[in-house]
Protein backbone atom coordinates (compact mmCIF):
# COMPACT_ATOMS: atom_id res chain seq x y z
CA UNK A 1 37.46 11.02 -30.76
CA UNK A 2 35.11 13.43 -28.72
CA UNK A 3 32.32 11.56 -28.43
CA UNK A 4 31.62 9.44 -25.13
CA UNK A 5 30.18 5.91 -24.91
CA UNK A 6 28.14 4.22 -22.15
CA UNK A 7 27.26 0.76 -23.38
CA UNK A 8 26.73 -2.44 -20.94
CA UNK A 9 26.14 -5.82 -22.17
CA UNK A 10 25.69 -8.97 -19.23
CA UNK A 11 24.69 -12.45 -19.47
CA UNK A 12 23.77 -13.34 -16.18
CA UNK A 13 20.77 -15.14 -14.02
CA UNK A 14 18.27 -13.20 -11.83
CA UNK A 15 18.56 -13.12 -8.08
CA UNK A 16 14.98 -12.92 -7.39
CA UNK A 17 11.62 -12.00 -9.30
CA UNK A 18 10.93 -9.42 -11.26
CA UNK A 19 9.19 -6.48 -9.12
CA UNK A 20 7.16 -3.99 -11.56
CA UNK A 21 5.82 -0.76 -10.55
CA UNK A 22 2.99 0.41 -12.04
CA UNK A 23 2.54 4.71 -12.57
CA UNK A 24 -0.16 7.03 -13.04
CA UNK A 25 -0.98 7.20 -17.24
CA UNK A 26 0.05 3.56 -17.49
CA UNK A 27 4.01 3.50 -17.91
CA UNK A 28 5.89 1.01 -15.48
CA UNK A 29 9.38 0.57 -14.32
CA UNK A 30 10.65 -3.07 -13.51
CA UNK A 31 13.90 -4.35 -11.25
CA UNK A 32 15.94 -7.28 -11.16
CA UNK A 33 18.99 -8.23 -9.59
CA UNK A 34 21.48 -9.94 -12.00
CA UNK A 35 24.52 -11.95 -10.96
CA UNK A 36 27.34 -12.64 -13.30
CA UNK A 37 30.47 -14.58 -11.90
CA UNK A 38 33.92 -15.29 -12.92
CA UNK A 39 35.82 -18.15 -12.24
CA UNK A 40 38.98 -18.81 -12.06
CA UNK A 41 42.10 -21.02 -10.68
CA UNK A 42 44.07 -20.09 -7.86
CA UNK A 43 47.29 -20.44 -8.86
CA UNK A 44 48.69 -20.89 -5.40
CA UNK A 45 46.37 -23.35 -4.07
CA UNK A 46 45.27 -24.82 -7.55
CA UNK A 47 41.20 -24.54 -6.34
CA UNK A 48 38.83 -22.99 -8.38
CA UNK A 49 36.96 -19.77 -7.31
CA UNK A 50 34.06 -17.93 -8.38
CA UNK A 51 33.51 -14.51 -8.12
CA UNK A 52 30.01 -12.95 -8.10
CA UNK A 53 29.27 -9.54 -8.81
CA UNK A 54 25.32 -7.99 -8.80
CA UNK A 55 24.05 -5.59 -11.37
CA UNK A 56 21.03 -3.63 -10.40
CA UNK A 57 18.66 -3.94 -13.72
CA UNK A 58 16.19 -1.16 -14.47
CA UNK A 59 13.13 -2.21 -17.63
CA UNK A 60 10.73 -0.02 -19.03
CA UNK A 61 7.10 -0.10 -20.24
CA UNK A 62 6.27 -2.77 -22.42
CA UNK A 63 9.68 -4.83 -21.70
CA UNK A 64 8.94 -4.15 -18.18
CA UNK A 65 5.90 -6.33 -18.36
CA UNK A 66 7.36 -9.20 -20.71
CA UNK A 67 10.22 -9.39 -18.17
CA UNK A 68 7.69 -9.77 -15.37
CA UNK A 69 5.46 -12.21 -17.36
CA UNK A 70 8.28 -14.69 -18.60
CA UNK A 71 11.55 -14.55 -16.28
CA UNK A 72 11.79 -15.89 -12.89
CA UNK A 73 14.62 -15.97 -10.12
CA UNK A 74 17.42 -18.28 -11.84
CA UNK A 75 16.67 -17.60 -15.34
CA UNK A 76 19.44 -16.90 -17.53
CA UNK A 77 19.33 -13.15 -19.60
CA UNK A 78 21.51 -11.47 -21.78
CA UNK A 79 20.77 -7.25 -21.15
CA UNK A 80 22.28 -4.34 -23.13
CA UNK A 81 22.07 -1.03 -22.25
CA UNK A 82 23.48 2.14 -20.38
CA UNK A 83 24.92 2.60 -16.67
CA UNK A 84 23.21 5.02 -14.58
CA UNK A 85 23.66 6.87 -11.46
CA UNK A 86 20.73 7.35 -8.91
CA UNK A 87 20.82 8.76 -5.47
CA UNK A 88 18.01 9.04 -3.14
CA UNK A 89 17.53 10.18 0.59
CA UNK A 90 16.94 6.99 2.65
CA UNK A 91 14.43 6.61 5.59
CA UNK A 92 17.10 7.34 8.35
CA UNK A 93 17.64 10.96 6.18
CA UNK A 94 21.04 9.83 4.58
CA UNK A 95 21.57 10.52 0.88
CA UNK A 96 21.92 6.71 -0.82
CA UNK A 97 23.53 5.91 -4.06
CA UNK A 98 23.47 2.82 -6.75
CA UNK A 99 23.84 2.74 -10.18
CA UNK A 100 21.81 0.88 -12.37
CA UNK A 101 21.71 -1.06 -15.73
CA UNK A 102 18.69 0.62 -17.71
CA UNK A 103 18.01 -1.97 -19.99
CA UNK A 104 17.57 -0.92 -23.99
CA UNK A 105 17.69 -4.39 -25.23
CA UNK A 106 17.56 -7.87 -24.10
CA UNK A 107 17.56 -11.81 -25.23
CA UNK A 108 15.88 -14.50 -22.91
CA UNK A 109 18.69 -17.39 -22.36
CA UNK A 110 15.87 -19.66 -20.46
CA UNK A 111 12.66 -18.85 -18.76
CA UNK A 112 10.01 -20.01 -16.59
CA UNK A 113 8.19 -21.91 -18.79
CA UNK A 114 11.46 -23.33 -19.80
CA UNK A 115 13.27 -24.29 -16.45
CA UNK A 116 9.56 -25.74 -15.16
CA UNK A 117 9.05 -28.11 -18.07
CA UNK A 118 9.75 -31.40 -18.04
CA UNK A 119 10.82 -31.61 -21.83
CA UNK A 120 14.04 -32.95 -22.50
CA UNK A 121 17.83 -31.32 -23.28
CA UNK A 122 17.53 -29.60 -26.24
CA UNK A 123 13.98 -29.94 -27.16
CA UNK A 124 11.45 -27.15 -27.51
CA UNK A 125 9.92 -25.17 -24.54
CA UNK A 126 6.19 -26.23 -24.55
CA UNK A 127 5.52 -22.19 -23.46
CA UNK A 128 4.52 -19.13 -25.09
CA UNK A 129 7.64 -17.06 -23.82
CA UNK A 130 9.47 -15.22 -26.89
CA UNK A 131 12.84 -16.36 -26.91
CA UNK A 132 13.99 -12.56 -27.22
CA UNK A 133 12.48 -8.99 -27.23
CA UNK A 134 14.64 -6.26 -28.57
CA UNK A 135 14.05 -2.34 -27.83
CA UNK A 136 13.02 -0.05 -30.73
CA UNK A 137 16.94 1.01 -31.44
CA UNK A 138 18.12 -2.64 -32.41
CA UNK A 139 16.23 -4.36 -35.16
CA UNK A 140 18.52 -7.39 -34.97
CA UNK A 141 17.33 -11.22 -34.85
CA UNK A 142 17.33 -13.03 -32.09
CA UNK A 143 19.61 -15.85 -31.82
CA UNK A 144 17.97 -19.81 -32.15
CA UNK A 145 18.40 -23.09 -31.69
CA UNK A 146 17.83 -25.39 -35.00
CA UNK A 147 15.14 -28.07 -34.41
CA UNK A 148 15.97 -31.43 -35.69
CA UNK A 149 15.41 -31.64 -39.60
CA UNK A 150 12.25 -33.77 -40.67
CA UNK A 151 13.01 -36.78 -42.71
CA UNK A 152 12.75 -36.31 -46.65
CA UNK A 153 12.85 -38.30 -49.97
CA UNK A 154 16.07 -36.57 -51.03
CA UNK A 155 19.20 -38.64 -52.25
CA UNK A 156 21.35 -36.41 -50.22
């Protein structure tokens, strides 16, 4: 094989808000921070522990401003896309590095409008928020709950 692949895919929840920065010509760039965990039984001392790890999420343009408009700190996410490297010179002059998730698809799990309603388990959000937004490269549908079937006239 001599091609090379960089593919990410988390499902996580957001550490804080989104921040969006608007540029010059309209584009914008938004950040997250994304925790996934993994837990798991000490087999020594039988207690359960969870392990946290942060990703550093990076969305452009028009997902940029969805993200910002529908997902809040705590909301659950599922992001696909490719691992980058970055390096910058901080204020103190030292060269900083971090690598990023630049996001090139992604699937709200729950949202704003969806954690702040007070609408039961399992019933529809009473907000606008799409329940996923997919980049140009993945034409894919978005995965759904089924609402409950109305009641019919049908022997079976």
């Amino acid at each position: 094989m001599s091609g090379t692949l960089n593919k990410v895919m988390l499902i996580g929840h957001l550490g804080d808000e989104v921040k969006i920065h608007y540029f010059e010509g309209g584009n914008c760039i938004a950040r997250f921070p994304l925790a996934t965990n993994e837990t798991y039984t000490n087999k020594q001392t039988g207690e359960r522990v969870t392990n946290t790890d942060w990703h550093n999420v990076v969305v452009r343009n028009k997902a940029a401003e969805i993200c910002e408009k529908y997902l809040g700190k705590g909301d659950k996410i599922y992001v696909e896309g490719r691992l980058k490297n970055r390096q910058w010179q901080g204020e103190d002059g030292t060269t900083r590095y971090t690598t990023e998730v630049h996001v090139q698809d992604f699937t709200f799990l729950t949202t704003k409008n969806e954690s702040s309603s007070n609408a039961p388990t399992g019933a529809p959000s009473s907000g606008n928020a799409p329940s996923s937004t997919h980049g140009p490269s993945s034409p894919k549908a978005a995965p759904h709950t089924s609402a409950p079937e109305e009641e019919d006239d049908l022997p079976f």
